[in-house]
N, C-alpha and C. Protein backbone atom coordinates (compact mmCIF):
# COMPACT_ATOMS: atom_id res chain seq x y z
N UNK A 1 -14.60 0.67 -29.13
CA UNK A 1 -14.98 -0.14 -27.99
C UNK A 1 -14.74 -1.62 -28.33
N UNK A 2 -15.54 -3.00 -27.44
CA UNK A 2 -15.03 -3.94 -27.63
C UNK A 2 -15.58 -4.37 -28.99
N UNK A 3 -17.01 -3.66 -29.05
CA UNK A 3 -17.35 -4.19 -30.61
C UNK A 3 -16.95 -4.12 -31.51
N UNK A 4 -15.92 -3.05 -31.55
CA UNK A 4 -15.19 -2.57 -33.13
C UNK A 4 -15.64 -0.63 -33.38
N UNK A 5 -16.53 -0.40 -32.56
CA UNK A 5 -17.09 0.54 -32.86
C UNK A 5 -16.39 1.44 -32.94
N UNK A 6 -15.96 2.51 -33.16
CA UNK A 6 -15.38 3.98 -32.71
C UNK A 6 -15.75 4.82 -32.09
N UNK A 7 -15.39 5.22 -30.95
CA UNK A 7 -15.95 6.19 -29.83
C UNK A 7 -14.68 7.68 -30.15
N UNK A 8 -15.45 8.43 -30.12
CA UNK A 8 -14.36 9.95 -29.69
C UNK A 8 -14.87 10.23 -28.47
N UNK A 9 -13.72 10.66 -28.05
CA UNK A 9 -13.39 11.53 -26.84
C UNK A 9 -13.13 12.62 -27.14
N UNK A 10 -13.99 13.32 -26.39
CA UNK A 10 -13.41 14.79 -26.10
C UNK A 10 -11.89 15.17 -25.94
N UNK A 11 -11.14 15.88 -26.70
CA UNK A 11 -9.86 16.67 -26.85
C UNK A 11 -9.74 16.42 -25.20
N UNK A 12 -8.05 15.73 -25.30
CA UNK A 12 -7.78 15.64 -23.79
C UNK A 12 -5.86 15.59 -24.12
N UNK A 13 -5.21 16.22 -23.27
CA UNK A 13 -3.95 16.34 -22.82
C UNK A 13 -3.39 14.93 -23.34
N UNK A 14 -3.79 13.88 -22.04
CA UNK A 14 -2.92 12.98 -21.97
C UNK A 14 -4.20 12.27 -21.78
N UNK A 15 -4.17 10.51 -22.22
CA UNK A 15 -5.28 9.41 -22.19
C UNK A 15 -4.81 8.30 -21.56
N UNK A 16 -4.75 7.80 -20.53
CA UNK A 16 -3.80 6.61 -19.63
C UNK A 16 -4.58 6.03 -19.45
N UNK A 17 -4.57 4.65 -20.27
CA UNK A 17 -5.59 3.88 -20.17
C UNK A 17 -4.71 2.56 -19.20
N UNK A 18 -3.57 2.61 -19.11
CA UNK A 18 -2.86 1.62 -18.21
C UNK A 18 -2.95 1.79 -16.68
N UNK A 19 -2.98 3.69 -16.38
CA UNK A 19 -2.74 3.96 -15.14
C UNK A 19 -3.92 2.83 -14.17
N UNK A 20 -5.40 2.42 -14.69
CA UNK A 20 -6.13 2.35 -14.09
C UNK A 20 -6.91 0.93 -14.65
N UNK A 21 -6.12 -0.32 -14.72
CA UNK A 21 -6.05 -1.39 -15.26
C UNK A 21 -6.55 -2.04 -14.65
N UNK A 22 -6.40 -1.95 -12.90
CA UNK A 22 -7.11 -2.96 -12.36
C UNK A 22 -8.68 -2.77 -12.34
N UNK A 23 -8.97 -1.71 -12.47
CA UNK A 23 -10.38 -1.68 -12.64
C UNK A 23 -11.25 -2.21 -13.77
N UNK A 24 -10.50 -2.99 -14.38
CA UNK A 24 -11.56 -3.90 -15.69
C UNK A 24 -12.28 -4.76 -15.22
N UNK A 25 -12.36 -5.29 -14.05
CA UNK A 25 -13.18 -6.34 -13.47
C UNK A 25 -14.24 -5.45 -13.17
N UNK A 26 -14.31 -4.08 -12.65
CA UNK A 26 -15.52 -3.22 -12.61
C UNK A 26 -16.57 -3.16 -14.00
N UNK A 27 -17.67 -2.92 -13.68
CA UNK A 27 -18.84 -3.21 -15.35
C UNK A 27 -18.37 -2.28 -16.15
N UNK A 28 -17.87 -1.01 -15.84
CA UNK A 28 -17.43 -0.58 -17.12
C UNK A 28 -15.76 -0.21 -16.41
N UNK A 29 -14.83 -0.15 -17.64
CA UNK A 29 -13.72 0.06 -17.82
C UNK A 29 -13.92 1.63 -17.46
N UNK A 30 -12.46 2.42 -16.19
CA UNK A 30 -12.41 3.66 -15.64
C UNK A 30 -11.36 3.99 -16.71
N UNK A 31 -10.89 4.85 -17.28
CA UNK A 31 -9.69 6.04 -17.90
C UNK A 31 -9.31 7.19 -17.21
N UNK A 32 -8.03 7.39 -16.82
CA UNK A 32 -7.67 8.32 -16.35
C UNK A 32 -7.36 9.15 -17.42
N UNK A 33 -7.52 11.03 -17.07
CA UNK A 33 -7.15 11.89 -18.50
C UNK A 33 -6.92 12.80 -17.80
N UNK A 34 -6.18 13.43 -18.53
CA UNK A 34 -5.74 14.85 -18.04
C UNK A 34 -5.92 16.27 -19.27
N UNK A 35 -5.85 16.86 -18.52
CA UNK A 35 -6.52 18.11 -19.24
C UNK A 35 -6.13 19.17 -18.69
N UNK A 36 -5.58 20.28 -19.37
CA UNK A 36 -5.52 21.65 -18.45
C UNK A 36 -4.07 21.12 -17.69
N UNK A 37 -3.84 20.24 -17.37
CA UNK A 37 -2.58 19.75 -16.57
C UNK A 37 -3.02 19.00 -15.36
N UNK A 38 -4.64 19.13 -15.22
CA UNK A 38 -4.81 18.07 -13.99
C UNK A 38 -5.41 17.02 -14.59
N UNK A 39 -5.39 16.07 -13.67
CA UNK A 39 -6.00 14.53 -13.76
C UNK A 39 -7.76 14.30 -13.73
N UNK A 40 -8.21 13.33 -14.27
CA UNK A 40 -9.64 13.18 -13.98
C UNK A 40 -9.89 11.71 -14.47
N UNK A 41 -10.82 11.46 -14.64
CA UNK A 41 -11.43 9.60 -14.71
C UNK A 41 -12.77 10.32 -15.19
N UNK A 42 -12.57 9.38 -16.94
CA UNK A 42 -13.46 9.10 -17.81
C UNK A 42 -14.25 7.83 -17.44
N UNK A 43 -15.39 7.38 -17.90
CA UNK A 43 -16.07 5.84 -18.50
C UNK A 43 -15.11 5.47 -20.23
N UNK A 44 -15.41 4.19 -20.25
CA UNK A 44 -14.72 3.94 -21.46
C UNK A 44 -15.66 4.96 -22.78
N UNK A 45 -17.05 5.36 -22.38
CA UNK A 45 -18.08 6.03 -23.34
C UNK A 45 -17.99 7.18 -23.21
N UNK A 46 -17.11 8.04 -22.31
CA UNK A 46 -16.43 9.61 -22.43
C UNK A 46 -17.24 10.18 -21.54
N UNK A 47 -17.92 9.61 -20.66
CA UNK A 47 -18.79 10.07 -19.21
C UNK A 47 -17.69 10.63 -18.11
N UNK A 48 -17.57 11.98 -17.88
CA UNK A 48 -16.71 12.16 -16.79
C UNK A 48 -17.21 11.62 -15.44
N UNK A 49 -16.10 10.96 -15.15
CA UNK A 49 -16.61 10.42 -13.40
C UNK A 49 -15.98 11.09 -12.36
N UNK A 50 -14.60 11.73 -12.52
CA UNK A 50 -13.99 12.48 -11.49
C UNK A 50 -13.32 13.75 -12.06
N UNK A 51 -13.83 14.93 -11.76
CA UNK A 51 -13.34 15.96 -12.52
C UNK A 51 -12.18 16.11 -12.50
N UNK A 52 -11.37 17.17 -13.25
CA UNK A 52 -10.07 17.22 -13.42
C UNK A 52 -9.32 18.38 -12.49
N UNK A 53 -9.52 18.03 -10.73
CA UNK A 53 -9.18 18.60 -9.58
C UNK A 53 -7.61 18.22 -9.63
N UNK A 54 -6.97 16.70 -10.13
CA UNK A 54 -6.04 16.16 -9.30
C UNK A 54 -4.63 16.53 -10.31
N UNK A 55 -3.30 16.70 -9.32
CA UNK A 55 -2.07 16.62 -9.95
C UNK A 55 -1.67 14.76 -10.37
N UNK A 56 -2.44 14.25 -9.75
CA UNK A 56 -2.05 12.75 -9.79
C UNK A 56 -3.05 11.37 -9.37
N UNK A 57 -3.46 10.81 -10.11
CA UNK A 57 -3.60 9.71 -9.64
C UNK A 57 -3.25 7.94 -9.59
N UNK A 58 -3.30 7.40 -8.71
CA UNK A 58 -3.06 5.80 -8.62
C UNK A 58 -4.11 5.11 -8.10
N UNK A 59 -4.25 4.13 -8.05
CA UNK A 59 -4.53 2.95 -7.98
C UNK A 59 -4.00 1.81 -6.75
N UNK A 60 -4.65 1.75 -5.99
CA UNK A 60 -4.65 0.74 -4.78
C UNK A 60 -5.49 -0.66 -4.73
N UNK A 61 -4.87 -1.76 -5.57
CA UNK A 61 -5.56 -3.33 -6.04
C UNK A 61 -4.86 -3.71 -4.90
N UNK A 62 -6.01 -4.54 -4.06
CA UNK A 62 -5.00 -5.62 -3.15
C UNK A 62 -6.30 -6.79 -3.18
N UNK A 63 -5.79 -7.92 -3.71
CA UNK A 63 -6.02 -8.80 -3.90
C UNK A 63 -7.30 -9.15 -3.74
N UNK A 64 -8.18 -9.56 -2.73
CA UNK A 64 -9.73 -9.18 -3.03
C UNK A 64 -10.46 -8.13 -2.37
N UNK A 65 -9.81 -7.42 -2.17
CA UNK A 65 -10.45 -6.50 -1.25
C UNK A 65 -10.61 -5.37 -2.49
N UNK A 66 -11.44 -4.21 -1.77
CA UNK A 66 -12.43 -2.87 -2.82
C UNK A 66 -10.91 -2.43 -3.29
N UNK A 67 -10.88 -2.02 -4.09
CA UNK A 67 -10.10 -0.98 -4.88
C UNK A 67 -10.04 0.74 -4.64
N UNK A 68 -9.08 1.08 -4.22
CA UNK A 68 -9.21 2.66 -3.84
C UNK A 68 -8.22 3.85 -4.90
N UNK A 69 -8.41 4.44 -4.81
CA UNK A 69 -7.73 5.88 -5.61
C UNK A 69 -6.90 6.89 -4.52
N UNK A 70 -5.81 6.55 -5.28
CA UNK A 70 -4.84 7.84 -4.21
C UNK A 70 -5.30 9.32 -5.13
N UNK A 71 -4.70 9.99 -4.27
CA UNK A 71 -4.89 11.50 -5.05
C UNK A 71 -4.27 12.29 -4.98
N UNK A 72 -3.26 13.40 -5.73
CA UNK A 72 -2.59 14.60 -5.36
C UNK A 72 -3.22 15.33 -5.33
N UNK A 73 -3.02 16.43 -4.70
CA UNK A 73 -3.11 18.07 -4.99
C UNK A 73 -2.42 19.10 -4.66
N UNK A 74 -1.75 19.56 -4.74
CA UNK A 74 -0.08 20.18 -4.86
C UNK A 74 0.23 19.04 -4.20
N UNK A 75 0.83 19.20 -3.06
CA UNK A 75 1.67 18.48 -2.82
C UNK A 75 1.18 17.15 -1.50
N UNK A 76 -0.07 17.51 -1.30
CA UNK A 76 -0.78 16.28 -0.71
C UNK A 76 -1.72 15.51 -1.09
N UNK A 77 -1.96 14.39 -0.43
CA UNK A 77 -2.45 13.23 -0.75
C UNK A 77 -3.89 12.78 0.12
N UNK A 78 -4.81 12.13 -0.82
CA UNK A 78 -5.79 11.55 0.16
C UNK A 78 -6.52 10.48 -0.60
N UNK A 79 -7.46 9.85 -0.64
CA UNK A 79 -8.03 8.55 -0.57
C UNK A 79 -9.64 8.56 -1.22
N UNK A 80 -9.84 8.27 -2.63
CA UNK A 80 -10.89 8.12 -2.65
C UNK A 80 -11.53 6.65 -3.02
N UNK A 81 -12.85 6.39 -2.71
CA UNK A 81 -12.88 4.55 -3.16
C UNK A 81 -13.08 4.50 -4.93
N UNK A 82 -13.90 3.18 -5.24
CA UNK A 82 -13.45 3.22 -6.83
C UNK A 82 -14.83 3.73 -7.15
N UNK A 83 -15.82 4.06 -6.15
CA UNK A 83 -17.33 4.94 -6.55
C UNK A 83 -16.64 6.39 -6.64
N UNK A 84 -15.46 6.89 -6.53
CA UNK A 84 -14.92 7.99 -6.60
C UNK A 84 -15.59 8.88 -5.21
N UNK A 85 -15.86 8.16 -4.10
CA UNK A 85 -16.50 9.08 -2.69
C UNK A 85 -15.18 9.26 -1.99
N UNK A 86 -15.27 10.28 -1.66
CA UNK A 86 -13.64 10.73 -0.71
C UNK A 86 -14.17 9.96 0.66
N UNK A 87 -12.89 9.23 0.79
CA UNK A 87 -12.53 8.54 2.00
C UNK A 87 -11.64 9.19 2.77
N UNK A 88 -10.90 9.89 2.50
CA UNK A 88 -9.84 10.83 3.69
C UNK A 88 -9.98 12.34 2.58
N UNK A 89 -9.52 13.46 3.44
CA UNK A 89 -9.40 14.51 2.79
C UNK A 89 -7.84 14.60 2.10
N UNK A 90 -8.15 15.42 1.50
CA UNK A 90 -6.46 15.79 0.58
C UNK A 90 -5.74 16.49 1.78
N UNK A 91 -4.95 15.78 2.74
CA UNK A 91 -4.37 16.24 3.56
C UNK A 91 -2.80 15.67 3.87
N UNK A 92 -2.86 14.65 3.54
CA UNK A 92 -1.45 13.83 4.11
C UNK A 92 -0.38 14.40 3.11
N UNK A 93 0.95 14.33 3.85
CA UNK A 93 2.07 14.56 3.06
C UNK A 93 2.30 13.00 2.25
N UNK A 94 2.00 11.86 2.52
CA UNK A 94 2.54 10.82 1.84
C UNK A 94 1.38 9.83 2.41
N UNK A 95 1.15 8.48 1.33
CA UNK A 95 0.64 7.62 2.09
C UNK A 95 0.95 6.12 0.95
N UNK A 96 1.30 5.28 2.16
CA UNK A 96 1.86 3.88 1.38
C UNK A 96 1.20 2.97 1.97
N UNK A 97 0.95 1.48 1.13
CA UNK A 97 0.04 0.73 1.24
C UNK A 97 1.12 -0.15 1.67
N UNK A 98 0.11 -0.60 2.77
CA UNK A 98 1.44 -2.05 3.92
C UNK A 98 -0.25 -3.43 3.89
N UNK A 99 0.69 -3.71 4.46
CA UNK A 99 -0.06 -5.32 5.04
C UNK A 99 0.56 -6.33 5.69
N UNK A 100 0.15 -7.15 6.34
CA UNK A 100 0.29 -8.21 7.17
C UNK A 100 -0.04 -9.70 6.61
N UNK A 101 1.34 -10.13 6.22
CA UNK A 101 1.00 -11.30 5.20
C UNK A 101 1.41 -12.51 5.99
N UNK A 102 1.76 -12.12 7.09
CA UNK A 102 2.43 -13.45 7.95
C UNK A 102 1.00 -14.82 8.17
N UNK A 103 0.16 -14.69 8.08
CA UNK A 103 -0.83 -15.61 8.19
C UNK A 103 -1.53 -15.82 6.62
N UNK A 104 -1.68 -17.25 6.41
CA UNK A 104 -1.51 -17.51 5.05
C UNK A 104 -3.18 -17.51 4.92
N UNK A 105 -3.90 -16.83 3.98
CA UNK A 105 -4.96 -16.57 3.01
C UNK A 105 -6.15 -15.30 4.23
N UNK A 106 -5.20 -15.36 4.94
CA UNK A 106 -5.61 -13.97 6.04
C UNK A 106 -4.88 -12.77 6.16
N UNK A 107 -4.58 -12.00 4.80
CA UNK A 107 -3.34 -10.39 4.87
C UNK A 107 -4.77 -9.52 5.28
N UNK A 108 -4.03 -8.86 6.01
CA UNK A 108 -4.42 -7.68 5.86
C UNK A 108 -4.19 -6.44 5.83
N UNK A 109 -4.60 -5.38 5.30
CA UNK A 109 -4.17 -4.25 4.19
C UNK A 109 -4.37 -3.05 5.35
N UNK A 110 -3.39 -2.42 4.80
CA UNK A 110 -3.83 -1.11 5.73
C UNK A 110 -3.03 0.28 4.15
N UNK A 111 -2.93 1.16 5.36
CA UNK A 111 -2.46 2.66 4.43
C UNK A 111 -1.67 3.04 5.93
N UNK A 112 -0.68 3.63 5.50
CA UNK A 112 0.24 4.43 6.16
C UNK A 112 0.36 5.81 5.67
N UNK A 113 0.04 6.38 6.41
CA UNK A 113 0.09 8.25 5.86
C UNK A 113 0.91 8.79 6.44
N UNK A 114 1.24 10.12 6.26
CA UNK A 114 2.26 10.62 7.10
C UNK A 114 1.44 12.32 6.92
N UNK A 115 1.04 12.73 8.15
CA UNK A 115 0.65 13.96 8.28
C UNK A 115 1.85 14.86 9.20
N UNK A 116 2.27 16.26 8.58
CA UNK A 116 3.02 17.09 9.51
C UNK A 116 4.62 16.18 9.89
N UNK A 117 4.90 15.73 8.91
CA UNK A 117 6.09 14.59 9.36
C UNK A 117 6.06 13.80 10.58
N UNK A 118 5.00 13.26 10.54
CA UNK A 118 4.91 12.03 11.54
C UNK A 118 3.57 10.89 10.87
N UNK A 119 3.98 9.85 11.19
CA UNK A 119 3.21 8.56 10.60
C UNK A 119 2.12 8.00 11.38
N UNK A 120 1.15 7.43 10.80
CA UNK A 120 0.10 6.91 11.81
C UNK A 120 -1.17 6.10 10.28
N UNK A 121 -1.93 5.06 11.02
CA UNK A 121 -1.99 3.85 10.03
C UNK A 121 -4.05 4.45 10.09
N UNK A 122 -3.95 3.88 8.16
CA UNK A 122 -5.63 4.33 8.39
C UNK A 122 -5.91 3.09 7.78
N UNK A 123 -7.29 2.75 7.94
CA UNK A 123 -7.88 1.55 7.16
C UNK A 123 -7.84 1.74 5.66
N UNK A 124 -8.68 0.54 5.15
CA UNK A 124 -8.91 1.16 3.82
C UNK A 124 -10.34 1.71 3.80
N UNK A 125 -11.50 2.28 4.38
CA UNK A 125 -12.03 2.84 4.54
C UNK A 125 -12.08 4.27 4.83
N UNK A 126 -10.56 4.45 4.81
CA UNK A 126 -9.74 5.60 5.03
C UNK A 126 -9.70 6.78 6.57
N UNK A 127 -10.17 5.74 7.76
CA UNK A 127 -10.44 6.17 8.92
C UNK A 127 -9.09 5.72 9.95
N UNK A 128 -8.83 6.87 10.71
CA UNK A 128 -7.29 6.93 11.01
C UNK A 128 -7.44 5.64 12.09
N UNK A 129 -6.15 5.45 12.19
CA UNK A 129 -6.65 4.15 13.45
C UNK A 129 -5.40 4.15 14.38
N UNK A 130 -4.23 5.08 14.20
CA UNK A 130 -3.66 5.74 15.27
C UNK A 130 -3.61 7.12 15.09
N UNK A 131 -3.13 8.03 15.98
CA UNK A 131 -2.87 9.26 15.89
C UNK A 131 -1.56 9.20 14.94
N UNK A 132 -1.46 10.38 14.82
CA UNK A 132 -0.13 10.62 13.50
C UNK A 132 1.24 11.26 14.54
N UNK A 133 1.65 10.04 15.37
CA UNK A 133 2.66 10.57 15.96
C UNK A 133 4.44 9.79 15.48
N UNK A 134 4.11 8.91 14.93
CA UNK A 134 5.24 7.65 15.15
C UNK A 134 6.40 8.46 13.79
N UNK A 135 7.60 8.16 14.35
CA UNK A 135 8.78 8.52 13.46
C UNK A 135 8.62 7.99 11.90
N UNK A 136 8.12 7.11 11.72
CA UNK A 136 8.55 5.73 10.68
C UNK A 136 7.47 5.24 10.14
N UNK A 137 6.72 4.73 9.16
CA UNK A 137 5.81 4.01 8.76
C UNK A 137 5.66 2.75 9.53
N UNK A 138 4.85 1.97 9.95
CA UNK A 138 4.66 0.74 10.22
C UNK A 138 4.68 -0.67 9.14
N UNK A 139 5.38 -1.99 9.69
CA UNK A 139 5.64 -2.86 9.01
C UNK A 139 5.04 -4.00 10.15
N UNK A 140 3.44 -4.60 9.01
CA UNK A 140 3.03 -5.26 10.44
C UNK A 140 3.76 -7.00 9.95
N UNK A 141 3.39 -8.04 11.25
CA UNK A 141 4.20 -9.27 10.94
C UNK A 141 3.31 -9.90 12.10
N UNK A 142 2.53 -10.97 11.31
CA UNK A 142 1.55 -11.76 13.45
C UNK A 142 0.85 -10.32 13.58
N UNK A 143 0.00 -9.64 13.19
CA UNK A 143 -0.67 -8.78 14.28
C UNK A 143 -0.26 -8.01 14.36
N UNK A 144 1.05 -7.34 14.34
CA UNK A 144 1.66 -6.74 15.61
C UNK A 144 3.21 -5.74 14.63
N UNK A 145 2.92 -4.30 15.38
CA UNK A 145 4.17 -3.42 14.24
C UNK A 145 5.20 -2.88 15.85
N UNK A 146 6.40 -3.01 15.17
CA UNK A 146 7.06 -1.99 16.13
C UNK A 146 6.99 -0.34 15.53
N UNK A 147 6.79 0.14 16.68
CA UNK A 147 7.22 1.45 16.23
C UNK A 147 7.93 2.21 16.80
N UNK A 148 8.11 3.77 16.84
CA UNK A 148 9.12 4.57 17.34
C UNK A 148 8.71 5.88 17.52
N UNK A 149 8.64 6.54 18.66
CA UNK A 149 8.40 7.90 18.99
C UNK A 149 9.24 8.50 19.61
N UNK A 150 10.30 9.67 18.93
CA UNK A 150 11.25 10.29 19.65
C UNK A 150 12.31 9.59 20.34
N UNK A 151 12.40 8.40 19.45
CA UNK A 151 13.67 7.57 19.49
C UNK A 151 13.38 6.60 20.34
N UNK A 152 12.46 6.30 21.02
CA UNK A 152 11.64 4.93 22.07
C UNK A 152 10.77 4.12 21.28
N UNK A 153 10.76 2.98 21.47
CA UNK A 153 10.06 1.91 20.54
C UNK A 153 8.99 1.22 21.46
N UNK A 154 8.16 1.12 20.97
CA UNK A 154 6.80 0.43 21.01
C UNK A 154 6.18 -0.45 20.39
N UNK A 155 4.66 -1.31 20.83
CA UNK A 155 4.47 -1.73 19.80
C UNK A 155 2.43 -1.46 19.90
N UNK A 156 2.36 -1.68 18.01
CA UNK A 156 0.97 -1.63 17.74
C UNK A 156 0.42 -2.39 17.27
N UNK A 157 -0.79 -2.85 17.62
CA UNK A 157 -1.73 -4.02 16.98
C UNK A 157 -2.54 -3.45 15.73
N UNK A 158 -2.65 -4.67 15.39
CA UNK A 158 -3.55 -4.59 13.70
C UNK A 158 -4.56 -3.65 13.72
N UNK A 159 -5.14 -3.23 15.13
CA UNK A 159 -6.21 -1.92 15.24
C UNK A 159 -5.86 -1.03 15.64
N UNK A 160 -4.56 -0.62 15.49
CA UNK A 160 -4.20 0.28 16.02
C UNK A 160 -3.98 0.71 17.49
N UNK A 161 -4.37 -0.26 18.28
CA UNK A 161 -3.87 -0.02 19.67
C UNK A 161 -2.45 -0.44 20.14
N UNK A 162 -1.78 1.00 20.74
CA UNK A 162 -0.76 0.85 20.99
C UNK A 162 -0.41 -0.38 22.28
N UNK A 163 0.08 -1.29 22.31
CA UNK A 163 -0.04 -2.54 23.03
C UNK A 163 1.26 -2.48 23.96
N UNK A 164 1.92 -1.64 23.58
CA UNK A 164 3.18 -1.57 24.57
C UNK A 164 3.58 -0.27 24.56
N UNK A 165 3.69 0.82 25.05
CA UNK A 165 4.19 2.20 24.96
C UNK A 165 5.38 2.35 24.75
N UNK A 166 5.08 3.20 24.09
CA UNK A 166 6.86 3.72 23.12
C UNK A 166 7.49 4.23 24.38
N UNK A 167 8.19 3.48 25.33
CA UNK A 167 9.28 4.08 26.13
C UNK A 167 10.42 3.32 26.36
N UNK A 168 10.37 2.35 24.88
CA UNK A 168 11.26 1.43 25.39
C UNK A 168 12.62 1.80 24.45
N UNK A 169 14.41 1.35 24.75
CA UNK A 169 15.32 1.72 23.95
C UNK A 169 15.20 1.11 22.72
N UNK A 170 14.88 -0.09 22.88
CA UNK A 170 15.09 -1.06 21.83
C UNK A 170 14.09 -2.11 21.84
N UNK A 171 13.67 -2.54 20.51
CA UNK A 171 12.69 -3.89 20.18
C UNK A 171 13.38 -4.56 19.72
N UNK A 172 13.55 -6.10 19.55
CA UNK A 172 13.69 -6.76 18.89
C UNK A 172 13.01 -8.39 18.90
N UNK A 173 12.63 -9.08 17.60
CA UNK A 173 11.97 -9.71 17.75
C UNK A 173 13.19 -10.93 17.20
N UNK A 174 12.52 -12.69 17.62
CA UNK A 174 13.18 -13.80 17.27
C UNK A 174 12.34 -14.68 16.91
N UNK A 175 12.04 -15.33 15.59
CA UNK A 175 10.93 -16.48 15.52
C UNK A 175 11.62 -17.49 15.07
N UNK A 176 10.74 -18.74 15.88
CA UNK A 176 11.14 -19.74 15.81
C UNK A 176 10.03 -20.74 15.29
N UNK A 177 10.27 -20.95 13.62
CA UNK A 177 9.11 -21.68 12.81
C UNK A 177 9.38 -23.60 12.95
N UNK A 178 8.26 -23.62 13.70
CA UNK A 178 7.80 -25.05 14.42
C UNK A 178 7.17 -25.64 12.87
N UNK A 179 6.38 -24.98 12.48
CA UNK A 179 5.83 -25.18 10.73
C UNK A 179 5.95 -24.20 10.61
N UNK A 180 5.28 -24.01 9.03
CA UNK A 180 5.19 -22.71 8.27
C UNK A 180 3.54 -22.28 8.80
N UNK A 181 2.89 -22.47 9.99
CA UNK A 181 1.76 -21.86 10.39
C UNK A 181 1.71 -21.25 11.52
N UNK A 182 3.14 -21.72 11.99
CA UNK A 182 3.21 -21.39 13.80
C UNK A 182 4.07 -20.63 13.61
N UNK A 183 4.11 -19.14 14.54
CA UNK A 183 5.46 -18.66 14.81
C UNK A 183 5.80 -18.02 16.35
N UNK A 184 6.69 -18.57 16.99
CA UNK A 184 6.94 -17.96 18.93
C UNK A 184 7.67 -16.79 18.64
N UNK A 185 7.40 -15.67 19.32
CA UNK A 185 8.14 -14.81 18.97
C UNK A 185 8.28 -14.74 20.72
N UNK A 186 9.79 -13.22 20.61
CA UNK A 186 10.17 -13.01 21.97
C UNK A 186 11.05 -11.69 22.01
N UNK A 187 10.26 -10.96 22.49
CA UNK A 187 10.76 -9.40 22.57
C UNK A 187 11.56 -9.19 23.51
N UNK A 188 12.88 -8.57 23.06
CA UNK A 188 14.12 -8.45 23.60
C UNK A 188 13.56 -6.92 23.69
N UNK A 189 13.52 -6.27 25.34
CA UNK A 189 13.48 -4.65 25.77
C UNK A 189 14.10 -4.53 26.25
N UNK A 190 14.67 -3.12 26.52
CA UNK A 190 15.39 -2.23 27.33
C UNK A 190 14.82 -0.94 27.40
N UNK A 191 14.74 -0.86 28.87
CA UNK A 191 14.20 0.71 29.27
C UNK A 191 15.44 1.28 30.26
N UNK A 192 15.67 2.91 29.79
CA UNK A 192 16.21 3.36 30.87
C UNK A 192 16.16 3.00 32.07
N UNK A 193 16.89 2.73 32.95
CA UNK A 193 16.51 2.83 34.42
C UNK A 193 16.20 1.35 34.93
């Protein structure tokens, strides 16, 4: 430990003390280990904190906000916080961490999952905040994501409300930076008909 001391651990597979780095600002230091071939999270003093259920885990640091834990299990994914409480179930086929950095010392973080091959955005509290219909992950910019359902584009706000219905051919956006705090944007649509 930090004193010099020597601690053993219990016989373990693999010891990844990097996987889970950002958590040193937490009072005690987390270890990920594996055993048997699945994953689990030690204390730095050999206290199991998350049994060894998972094919995989990571780490979700975004800047000051809580810290969360992705998770495998065969081949899906879900969300637990860094108290190790499940925030989504082990259900999604994929899930990637986005944000909205266009406003300066105001990002904000979301998760993109993808259930049944279709995409839809959860907090980090891990509560869905659209349905899981959209082709594509979301990329937010100002507030605001285009998206795409069955080849029609739309758009969604930072809460998930769809703000324009996906029936349009095409989005496109144009900004015009007055400063680096202001931005006009102007949506170029086309709808059938």
């Amino acid at each position: 430990d930090t004193t010099g001391r020597e601690i053993t651990l219990p016989e373990f597979d693999v010891i990844n003390y990097d996987l889970l780095s950002p958590l040193q600002h937490i009072k005690y230091r987390l270890i990920a280990v594996k055993k048997g071939g699945k994953w689990g999270i030690i204390t730095k003093r050999g206290k199991l904190q998350l049994g060894f259920n998972y094919d995989r885990i990571d780490v979700f640091y975004i800047a000051d906000k809580s810290i969360s834990l992705m998770v495998k299990q065969g081949a899906k994914y879900g969300i637990l916080s860094q108290n190790m409480v499940k925030l989504t179930p082990v259900k999604y086929d994929s899930i990637v961490v986005t944000g909205d950095y266009s406003i300066p010392n105001h990002a904000r973080f979301f998760m993109n999952a993808r259930l049944n091959r279709r995409w839809g955005l959860l907090d980090y509290d891990g509560k869905e905040l659209t349905p899981f219909k959209y082709d594509s992950y979301m990329y937010f910019k100002d507030g605001i994501a285009f998206v795409k359902v069955d080849g029609k584009y739309g758009i969604v706000n930072v809460k998930g409300r769809e703000i324009a219905a996906c029936i349009y051919d095409d989005i496109h956006s144009s900004s015009s930076y007055e400063n680096k705090y202001h931005n006009d944007y102007h949506l170029i649509v086309k709808k059938d008909n």
